[in-house]
N, C-alpha and C. Protein backbone atom coordinates (compact mmCIF):
# COMPACT_ATOMS: atom_id res chain seq x y z
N UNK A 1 -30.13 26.16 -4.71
CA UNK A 1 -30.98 25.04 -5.07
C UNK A 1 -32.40 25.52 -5.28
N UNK A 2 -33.00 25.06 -5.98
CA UNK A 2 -34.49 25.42 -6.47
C UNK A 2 -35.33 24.41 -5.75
N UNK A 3 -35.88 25.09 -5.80
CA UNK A 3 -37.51 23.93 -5.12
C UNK A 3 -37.81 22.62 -5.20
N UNK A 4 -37.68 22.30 -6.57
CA UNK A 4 -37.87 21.21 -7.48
C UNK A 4 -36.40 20.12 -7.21
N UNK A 5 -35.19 20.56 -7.36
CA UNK A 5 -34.13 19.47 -6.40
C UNK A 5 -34.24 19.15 -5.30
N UNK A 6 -34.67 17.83 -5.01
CA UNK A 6 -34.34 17.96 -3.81
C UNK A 6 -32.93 16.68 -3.48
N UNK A 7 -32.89 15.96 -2.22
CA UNK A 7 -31.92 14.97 -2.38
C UNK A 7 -31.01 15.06 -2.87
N UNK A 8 -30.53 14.13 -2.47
CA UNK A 8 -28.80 14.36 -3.32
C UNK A 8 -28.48 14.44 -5.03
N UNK A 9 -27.65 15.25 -4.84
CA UNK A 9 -27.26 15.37 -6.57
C UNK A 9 -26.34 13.91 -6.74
N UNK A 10 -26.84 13.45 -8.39
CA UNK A 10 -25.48 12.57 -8.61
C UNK A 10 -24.47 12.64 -8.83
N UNK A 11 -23.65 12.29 -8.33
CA UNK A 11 -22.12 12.63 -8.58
C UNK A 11 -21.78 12.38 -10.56
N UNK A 12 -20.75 13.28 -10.56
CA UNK A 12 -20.18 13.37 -11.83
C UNK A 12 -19.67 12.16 -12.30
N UNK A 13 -19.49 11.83 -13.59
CA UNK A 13 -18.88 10.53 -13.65
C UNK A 13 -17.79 11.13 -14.05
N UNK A 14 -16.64 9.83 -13.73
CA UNK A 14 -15.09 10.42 -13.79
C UNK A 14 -14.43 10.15 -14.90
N UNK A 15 -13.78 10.34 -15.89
CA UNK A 15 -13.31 9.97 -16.55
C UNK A 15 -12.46 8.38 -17.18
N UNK A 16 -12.75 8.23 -17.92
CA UNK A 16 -11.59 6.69 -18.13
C UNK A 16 -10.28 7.03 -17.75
N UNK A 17 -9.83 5.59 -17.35
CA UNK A 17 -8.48 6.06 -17.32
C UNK A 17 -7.48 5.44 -18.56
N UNK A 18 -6.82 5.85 -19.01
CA UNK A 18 -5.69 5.39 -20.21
C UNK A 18 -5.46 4.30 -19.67
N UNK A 19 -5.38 2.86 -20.76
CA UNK A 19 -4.64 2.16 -20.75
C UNK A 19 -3.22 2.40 -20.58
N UNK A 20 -2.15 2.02 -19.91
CA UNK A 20 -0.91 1.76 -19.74
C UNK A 20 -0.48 1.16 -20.52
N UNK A 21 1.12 1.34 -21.23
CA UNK A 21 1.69 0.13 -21.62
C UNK A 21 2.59 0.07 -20.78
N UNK A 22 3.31 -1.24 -20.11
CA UNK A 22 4.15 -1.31 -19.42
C UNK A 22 5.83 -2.40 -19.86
N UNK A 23 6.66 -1.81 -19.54
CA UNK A 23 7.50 -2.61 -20.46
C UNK A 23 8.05 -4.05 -19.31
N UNK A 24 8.45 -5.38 -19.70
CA UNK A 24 8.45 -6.49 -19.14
C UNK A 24 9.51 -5.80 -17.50
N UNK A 25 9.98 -5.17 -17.77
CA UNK A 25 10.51 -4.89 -16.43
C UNK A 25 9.92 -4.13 -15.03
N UNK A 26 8.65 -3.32 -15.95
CA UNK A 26 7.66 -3.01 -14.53
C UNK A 26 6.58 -4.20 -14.21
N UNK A 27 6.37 -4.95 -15.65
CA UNK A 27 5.13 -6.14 -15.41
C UNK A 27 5.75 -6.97 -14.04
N UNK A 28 7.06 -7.37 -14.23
CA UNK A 28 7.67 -7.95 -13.84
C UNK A 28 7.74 -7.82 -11.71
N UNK A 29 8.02 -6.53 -12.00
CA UNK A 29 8.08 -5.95 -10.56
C UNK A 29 6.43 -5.69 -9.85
N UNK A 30 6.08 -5.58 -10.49
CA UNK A 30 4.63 -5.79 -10.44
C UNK A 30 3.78 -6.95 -9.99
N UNK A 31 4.25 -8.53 -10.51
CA UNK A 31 4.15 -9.25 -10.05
C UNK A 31 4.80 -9.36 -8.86
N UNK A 32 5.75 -9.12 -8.67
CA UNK A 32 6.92 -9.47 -6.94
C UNK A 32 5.89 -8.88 -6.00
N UNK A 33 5.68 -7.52 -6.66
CA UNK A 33 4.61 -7.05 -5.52
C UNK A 33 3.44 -7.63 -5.04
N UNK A 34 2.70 -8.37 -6.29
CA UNK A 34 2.04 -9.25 -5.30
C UNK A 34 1.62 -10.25 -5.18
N UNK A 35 2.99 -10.96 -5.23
CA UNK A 35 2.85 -12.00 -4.67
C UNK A 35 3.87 -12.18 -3.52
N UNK A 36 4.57 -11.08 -3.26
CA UNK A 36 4.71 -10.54 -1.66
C UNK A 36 3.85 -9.94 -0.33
N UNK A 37 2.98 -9.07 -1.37
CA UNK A 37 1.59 -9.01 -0.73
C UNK A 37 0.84 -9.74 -0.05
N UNK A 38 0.35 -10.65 -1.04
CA UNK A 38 -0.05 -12.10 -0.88
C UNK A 38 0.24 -12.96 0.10
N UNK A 39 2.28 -13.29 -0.01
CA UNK A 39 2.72 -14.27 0.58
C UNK A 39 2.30 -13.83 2.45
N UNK A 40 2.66 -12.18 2.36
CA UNK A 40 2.33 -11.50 3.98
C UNK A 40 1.13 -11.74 4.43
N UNK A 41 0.18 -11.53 3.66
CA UNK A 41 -1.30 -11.67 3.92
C UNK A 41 -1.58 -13.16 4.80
N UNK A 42 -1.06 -14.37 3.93
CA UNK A 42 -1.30 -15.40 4.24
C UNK A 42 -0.66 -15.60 5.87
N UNK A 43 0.66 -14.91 5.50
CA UNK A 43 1.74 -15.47 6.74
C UNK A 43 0.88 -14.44 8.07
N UNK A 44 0.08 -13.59 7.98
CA UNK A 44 -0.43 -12.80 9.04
C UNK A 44 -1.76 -13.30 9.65
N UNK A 45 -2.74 -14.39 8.15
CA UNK A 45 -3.34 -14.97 8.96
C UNK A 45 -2.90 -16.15 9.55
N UNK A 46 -2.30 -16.88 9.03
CA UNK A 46 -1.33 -17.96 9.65
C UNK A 46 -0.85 -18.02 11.35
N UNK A 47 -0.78 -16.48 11.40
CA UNK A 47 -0.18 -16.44 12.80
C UNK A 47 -1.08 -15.40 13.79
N UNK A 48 -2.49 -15.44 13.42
CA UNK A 48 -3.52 -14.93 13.67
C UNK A 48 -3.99 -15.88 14.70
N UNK A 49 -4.15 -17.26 14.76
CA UNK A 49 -4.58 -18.27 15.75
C UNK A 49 -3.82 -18.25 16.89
N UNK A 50 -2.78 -18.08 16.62
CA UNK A 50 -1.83 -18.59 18.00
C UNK A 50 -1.61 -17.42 18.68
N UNK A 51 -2.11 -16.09 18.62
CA UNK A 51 -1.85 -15.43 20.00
C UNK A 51 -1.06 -14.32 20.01
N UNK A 52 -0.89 -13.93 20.89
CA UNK A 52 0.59 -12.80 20.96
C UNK A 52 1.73 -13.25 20.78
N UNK A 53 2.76 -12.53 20.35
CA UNK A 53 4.15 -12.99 20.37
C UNK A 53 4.92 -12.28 21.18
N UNK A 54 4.44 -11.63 22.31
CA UNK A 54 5.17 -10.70 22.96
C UNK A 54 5.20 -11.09 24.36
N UNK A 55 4.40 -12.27 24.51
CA UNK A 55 4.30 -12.64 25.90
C UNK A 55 5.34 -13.45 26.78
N UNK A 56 6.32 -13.49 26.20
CA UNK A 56 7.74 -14.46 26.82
C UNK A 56 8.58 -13.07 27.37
N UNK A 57 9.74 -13.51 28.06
CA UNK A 57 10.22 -12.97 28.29
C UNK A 57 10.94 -13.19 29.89
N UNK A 58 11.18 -11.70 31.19
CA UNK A 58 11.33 -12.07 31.95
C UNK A 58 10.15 -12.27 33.14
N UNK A 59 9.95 -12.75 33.91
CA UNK A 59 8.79 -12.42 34.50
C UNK A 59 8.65 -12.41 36.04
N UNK A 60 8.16 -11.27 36.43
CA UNK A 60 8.33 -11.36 37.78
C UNK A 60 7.46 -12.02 38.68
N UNK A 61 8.39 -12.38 40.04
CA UNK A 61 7.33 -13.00 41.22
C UNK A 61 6.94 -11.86 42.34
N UNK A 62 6.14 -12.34 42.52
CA UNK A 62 5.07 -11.82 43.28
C UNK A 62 6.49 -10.89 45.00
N UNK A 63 7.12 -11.84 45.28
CA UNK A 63 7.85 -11.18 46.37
C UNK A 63 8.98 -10.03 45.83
N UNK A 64 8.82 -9.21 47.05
CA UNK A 64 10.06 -8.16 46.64
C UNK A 64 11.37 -8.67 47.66
C-alpha cells in the first residue's frame, strides 16, 4: 500500500448474473417451494405465543 491509500479499498463489483429460462415444470416447483416456506413460516409464528410443547408428559412428586 502506498501512502496516499488509505481506508478501505472498494470492493470489486461482481458480475451480472444470466437471466434463466425456466421451463413450466421448475416455475412450477418453485412456487411449492414457497409457498411451503411461507405456509411454515406462518405456522412457526402461530405457535410462537403459546409456549413450549415439550412440557407434558410424566411428572414426578416430590416423595421417594
Amino acid at each position: 500500500m502506498s501512502g496516499r491509500q488509505g481506508g478501505k479499498a472498494k470492493p470489486l463489483k461482481a458480475p451480472k448474473k444470466k437471466q434463466q429460462d425456466f421451463d413450466d415444470d421448475e416455475v412450477a416447483f418453485r412456487e411449492k417451494q414457497k409457498a411451503d416456506a411461507k405456509a411454515k413460516k406462518e405456522m412457526a409464528e402461530k405457535a410462537k405465543g403459546k409456549g413450549p410443547l415439550l412440557l407434558g408428559g410424566i411428572k414426578k412428586s416430590g416423595k421417594k
